[in-house]
C-alpha atoms as a PDB file:
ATOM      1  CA  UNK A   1      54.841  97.602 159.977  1.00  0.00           C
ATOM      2  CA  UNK A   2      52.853  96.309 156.908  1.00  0.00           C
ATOM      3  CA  UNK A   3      52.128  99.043 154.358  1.00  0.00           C
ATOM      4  CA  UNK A   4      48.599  99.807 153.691  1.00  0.00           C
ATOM      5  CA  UNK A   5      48.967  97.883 149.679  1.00  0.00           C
ATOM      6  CA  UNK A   6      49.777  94.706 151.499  1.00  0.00           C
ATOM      7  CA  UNK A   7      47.193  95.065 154.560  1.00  0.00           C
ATOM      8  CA  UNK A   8      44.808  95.422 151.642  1.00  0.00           C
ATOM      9  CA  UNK A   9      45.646  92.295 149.710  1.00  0.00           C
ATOM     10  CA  UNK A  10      45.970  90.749 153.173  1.00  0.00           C
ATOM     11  CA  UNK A  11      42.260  91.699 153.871  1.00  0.00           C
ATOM     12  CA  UNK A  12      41.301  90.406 149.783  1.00  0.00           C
ATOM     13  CA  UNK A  13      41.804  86.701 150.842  1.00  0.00           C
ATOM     14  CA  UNK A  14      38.955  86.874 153.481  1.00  0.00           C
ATOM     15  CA  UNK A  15      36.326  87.810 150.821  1.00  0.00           C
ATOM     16  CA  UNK A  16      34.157  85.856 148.772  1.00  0.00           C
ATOM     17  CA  UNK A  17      34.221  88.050 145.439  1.00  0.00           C
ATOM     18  CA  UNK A  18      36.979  87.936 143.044  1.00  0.00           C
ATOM     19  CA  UNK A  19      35.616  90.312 140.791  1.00  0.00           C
ATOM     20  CA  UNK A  20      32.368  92.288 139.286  1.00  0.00           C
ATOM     21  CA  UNK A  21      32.555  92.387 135.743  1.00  0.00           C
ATOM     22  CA  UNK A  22      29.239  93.603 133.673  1.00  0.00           C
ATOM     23  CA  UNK A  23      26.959  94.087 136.361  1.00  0.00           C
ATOM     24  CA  UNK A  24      27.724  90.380 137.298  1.00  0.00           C
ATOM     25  CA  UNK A  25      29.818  89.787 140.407  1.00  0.00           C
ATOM     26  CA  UNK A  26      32.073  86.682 140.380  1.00  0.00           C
ATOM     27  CA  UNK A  27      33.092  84.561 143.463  1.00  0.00           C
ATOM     28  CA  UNK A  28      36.063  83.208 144.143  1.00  0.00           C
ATOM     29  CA  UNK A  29      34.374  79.504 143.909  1.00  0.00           C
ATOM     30  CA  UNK A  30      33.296  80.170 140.182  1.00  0.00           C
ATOM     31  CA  UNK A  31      29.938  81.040 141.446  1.00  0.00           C
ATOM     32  CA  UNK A  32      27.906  84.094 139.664  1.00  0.00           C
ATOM     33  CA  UNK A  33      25.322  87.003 140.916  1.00  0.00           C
ATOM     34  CA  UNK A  34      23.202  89.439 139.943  1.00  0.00           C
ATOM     35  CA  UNK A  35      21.821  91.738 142.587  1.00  0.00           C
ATOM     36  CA  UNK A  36      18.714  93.469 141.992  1.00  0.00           C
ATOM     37  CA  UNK A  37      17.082  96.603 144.190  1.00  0.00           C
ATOM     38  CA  UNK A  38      13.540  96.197 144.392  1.00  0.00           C
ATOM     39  CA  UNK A  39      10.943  98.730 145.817  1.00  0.00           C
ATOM     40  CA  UNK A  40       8.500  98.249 148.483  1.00  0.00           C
ATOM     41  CA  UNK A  41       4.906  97.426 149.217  1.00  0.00           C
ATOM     42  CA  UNK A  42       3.216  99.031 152.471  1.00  0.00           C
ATOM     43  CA  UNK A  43       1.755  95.963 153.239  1.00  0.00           C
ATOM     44  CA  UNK A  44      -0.263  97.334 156.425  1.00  0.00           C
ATOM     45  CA  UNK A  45      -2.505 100.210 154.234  1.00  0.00           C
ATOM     46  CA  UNK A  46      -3.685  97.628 151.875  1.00  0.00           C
ATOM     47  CA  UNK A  47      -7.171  95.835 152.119  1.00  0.00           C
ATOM     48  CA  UNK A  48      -7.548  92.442 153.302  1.00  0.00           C
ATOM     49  CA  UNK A  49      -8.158  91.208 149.987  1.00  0.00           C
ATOM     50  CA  UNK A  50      -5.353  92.986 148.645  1.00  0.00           C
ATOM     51  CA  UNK A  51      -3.451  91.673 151.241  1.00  0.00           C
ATOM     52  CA  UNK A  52      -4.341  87.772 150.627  1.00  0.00           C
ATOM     53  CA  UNK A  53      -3.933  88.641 147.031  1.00  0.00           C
ATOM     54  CA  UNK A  54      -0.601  89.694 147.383  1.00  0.00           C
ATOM     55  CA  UNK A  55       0.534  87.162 149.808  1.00  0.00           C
ATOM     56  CA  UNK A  56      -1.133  84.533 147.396  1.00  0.00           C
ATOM     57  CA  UNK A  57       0.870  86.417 144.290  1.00  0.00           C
ATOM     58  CA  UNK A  58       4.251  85.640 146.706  1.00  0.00           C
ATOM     59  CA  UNK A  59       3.743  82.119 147.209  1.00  0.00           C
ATOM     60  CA  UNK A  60       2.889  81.499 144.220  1.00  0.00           C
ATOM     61  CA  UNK A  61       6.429  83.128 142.676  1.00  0.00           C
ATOM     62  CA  UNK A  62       8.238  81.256 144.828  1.00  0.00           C
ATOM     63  CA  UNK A  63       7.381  78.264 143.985  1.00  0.00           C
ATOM     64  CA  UNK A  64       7.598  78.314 140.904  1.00  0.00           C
ATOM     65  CA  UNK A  65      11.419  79.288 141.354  1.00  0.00           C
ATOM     66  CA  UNK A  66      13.990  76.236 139.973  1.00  0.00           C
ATOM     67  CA  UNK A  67      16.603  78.175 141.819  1.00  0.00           C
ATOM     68  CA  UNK A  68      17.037  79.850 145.175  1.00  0.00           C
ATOM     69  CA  UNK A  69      17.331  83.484 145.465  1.00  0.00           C
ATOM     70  CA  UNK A  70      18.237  85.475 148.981  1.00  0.00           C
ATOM     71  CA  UNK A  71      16.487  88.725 150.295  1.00  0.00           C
ATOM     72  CA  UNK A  72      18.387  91.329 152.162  1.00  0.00           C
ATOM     73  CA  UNK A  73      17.286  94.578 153.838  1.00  0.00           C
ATOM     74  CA  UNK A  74      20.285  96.973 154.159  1.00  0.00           C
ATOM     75  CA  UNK A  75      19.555  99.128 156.879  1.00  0.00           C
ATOM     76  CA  UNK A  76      21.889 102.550 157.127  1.00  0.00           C
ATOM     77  CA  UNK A  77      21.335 105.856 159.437  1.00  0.00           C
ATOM     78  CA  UNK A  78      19.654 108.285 157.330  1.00  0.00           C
ATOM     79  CA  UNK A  79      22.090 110.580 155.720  1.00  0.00           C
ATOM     80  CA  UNK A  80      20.513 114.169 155.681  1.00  0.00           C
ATOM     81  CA  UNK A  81      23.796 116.464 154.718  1.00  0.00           C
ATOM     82  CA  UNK A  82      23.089 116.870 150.960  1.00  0.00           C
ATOM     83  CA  UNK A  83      19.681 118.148 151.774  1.00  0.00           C
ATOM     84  CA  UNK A  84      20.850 120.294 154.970  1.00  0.00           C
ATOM     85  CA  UNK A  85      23.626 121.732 152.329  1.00  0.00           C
ATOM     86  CA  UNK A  86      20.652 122.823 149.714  1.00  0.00           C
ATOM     87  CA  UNK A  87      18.348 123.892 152.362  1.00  0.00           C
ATOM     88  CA  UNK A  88      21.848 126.047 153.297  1.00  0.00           C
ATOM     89  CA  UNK A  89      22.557 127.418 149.752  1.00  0.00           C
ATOM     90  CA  UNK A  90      18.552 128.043 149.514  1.00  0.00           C
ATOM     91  CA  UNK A  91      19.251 130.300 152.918  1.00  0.00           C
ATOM     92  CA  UNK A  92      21.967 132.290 151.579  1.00  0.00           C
ATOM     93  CA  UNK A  93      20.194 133.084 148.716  1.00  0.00           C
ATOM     94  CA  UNK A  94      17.163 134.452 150.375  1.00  0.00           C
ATOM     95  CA  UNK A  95      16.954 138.255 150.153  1.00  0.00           C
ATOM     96  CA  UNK A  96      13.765 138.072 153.022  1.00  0.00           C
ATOM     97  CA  UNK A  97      14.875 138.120 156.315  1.00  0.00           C
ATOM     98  CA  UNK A  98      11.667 136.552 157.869  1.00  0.00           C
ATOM     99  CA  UNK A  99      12.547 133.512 155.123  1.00  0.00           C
ATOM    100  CA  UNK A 100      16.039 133.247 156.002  1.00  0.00           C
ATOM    101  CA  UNK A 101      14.851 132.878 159.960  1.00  0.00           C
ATOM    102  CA  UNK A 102      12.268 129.975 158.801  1.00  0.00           C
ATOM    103  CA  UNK A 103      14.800 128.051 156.593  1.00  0.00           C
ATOM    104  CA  UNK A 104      17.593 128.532 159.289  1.00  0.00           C
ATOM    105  CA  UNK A 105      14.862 126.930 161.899  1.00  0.00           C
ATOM    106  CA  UNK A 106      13.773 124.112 159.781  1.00  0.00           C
ATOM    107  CA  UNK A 107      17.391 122.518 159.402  1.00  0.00           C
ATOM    108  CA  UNK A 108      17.303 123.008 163.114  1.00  0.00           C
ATOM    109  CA  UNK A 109      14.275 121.344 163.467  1.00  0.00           C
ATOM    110  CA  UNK A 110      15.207 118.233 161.034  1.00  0.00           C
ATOM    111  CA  UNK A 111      18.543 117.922 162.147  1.00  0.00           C
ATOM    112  CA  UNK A 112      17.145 117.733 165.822  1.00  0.00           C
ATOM    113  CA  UNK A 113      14.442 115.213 164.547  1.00  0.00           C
ATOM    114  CA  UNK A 114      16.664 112.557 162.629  1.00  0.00           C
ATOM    115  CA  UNK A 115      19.132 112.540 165.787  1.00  0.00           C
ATOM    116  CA  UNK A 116      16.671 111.941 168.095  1.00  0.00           C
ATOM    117  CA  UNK A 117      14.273 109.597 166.554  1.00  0.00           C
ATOM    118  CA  UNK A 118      17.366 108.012 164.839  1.00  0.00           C
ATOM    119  CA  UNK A 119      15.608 107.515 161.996  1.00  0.00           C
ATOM    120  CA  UNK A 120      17.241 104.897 159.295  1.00  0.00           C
ATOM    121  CA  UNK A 121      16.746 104.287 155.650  1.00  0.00           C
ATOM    122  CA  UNK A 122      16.123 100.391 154.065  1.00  0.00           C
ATOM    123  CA  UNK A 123      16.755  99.334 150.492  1.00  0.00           C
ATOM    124  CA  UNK A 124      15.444  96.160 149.645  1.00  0.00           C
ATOM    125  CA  UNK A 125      17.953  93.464 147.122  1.00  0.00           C
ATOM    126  CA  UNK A 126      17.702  90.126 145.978  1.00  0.00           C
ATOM    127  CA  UNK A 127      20.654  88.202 145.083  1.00  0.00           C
ATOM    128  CA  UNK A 128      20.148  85.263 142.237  1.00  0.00           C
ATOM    129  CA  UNK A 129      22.506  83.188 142.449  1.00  0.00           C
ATOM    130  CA  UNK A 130      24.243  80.917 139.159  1.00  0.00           C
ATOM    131  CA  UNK A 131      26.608  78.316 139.714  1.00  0.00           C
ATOM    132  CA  UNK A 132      27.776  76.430 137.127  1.00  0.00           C
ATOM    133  CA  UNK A 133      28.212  72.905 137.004  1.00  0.00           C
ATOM    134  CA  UNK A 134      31.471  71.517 138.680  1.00  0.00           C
ATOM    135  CA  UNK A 135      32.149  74.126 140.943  1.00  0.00           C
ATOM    136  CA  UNK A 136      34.503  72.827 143.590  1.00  0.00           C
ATOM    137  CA  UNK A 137      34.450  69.280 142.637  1.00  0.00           C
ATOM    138  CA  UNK A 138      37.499  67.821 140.617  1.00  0.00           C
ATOM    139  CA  UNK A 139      38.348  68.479 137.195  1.00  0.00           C
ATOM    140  CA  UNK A 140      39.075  64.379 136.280  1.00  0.00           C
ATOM    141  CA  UNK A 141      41.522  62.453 134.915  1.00  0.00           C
ATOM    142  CA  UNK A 142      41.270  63.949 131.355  1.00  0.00           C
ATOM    143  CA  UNK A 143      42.050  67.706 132.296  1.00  0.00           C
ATOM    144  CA  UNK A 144      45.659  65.852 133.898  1.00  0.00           C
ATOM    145  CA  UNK A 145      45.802  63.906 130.562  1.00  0.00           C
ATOM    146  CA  UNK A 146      45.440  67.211 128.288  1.00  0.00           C
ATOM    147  CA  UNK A 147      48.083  68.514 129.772  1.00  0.00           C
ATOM    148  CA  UNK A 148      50.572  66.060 129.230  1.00  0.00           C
ATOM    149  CA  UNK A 149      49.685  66.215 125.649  1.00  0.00           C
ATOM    150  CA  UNK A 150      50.287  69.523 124.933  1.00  0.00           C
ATOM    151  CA  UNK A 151      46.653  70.298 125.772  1.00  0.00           C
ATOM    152  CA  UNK A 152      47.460  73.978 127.512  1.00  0.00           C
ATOM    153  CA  UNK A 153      46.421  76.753 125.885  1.00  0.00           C
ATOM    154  CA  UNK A 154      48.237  80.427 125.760  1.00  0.00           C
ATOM    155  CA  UNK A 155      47.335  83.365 127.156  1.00  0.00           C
ATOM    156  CA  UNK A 156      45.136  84.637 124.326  1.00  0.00           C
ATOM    157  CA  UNK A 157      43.240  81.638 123.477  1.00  0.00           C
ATOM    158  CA  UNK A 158      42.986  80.845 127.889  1.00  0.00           C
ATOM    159  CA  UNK A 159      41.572  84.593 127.233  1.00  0.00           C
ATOM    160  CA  UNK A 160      39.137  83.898 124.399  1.00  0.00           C
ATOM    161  CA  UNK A 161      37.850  80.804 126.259  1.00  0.00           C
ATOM    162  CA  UNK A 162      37.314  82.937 129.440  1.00  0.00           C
ATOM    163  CA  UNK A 163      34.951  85.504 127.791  1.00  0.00           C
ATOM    164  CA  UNK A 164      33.331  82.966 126.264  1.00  0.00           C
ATOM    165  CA  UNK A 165      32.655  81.216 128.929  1.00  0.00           C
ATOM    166  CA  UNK A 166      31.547  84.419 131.049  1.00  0.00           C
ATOM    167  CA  UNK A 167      29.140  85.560 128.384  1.00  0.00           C
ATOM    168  CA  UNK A 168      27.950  81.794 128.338  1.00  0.00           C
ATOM    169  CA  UNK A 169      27.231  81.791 131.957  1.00  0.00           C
ATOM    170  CA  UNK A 170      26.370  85.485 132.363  1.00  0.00           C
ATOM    171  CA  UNK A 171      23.264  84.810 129.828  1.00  0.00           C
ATOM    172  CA  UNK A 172      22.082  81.987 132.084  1.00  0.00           C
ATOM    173  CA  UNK A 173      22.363  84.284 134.977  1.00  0.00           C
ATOM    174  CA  UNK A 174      20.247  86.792 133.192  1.00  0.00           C
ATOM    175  CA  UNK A 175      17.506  84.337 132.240  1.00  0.00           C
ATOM    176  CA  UNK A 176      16.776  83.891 136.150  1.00  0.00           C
ATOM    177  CA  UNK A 177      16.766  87.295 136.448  1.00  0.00           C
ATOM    178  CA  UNK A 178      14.094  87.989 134.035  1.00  0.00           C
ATOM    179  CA  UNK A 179      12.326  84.993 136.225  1.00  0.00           C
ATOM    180  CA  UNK A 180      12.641  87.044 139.490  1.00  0.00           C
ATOM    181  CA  UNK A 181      11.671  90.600 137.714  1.00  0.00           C
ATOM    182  CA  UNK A 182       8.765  89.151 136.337  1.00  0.00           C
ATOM    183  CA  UNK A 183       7.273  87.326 139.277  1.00  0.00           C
ATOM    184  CA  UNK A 184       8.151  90.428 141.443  1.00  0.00           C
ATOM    185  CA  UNK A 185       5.946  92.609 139.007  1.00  0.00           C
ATOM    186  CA  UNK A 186       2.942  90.188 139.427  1.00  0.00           C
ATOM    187  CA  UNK A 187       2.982  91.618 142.708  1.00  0.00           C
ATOM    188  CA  UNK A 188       3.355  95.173 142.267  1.00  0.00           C
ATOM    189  CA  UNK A 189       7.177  95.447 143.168  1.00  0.00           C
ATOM    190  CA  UNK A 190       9.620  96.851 140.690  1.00  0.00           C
ATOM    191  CA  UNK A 191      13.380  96.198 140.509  1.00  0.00           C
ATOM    192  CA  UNK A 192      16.479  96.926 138.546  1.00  0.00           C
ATOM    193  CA  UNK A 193      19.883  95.290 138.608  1.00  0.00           C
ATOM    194  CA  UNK A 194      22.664  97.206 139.762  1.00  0.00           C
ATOM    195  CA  UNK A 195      25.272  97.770 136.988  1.00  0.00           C
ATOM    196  CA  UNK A 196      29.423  97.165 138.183  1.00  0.00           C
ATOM    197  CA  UNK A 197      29.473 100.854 139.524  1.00  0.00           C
ATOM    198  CA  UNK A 198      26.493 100.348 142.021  1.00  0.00           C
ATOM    199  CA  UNK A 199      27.792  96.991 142.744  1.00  0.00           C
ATOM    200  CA  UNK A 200      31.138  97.994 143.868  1.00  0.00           C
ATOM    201  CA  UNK A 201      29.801 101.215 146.247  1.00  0.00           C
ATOM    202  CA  UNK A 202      27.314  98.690 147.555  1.00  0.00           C
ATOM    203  CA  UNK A 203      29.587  96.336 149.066  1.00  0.00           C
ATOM    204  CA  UNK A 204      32.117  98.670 149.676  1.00  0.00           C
ATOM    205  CA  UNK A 205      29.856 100.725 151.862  1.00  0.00           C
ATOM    206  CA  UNK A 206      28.700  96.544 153.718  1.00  0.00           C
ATOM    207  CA  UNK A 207      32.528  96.442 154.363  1.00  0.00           C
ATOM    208  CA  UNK A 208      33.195  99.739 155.155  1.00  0.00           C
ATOM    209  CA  UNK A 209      30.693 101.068 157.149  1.00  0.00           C
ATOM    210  CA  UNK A 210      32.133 103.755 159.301  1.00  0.00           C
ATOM    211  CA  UNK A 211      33.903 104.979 155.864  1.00  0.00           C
ATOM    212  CA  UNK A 212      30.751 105.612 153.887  1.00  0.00           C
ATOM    213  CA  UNK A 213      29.043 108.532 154.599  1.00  0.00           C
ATOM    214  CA  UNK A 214      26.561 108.734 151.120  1.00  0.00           C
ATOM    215  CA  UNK A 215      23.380 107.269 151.002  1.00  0.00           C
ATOM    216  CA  UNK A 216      22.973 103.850 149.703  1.00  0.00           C
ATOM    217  CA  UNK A 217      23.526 103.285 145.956  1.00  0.00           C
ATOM    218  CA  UNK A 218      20.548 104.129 143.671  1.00  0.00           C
ATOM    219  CA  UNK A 219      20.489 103.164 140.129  1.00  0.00           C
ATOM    220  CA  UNK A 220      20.445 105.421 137.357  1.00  0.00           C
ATOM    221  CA  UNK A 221      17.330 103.864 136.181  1.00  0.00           C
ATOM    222  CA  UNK A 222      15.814 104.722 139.622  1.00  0.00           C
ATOM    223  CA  UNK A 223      12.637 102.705 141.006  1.00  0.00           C
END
């Protein structure tokens, strides 16, 4: 029977990220992303106007985009236990009885209401994208030829290259997403990038569902 190490380097080679460094994750093709959580707009309380304006605003953003960029909804049940477990702690501390009966039949009432109406929370991210140049395609005959002629380099200077290289690419990364924030303001939607923490319980909790019983991820610098 496999042991539960080797099931999960087993399960490693079917996903695309091989690592999240910096609030940057970093596929296994070379590729790089940012992932930013943006807020919302109720689109059906605003004017028409306001609504033409803002769909206007939209196009406009897009199009002036050099790069694509992918929206996702993450849709999760609603997760009311911290709030049961203060409403709980609020009820113990209560020295009126009538109180303590009215707390005790609120959390009745909300836990009744969320399992019913199965009511579901949405965050809102966009993923830019960076990929440098040359990803997948073949490294040519000179990267066979530098290695014939003692072209390899050792660990620490293969190590000094790499950071270089990831700060190189990482600012590029970060240009696009001052791009994105700044066309997404124009329309009255705010965003933040996720830092490596929020990163990794974000797509732990997309591949781990069943296992992840928090809400979704909110930044420290919360929208």
């Amino acid at each position: 029977m496999p042991t539960t190490k080797s099931t999960a380097l087993s399960s490693q080679k079917f996903l695309a990220i091989d690592s999240i460094r910096d609030g940057v994750v970093i596929l296994k093709n070379g590729g790089y992303r940012a992932v930013l959580m943006v807020s919302s707009v109720n689109f059906d309380l605003k004017s028409a106007d306001e609504q033409d304006a803002i769909l206007y605003q939209y196009q406009n953003a897009l199009n002036s985009l050099d790069f694509s960029v992918q929206f996702v909804v993450h849709s999760r049940k609603l997760n009311i236990e911290p709030y049961l477990t203060l409403l709980r702690e609020r009820e113990k501390q209560e020295q009126t009885e009538l109180v303590k009966i009215q707390i005790n039949e609120y959390i009745d009432f909300i836990k009744s209401l969320v399992e019913l109406s199965n009511v579901v929370s949405k965050v809102f991210y966009v993923v830019v994208p960076f990929n440098p140049s040359g990803i997948g395609g073949s490294k040519g005959a000179l990267s066979g030829l530098s290695s014939l002629f003692g072209g390899k380099k050792d660990k620490k200077q293969q190590g000094e290259a790499d950071d270089k290289e990831f700060m190189e690419y990482k600012t590029q990364l970060l240009q696009r997403v001052d791009t994105i924030t700044l066309a997404l303001q124009r329309i009255g939607i705010r965003s933040v990038q996720l830092n490596t923490e929020e990163l990794i319980e974000l797509y732990y909790g997309l591949y781990n569902p069943t296992e992840v019983n928090t809400q979704n991820p909110v930044p420290k610098n919360s929208l």
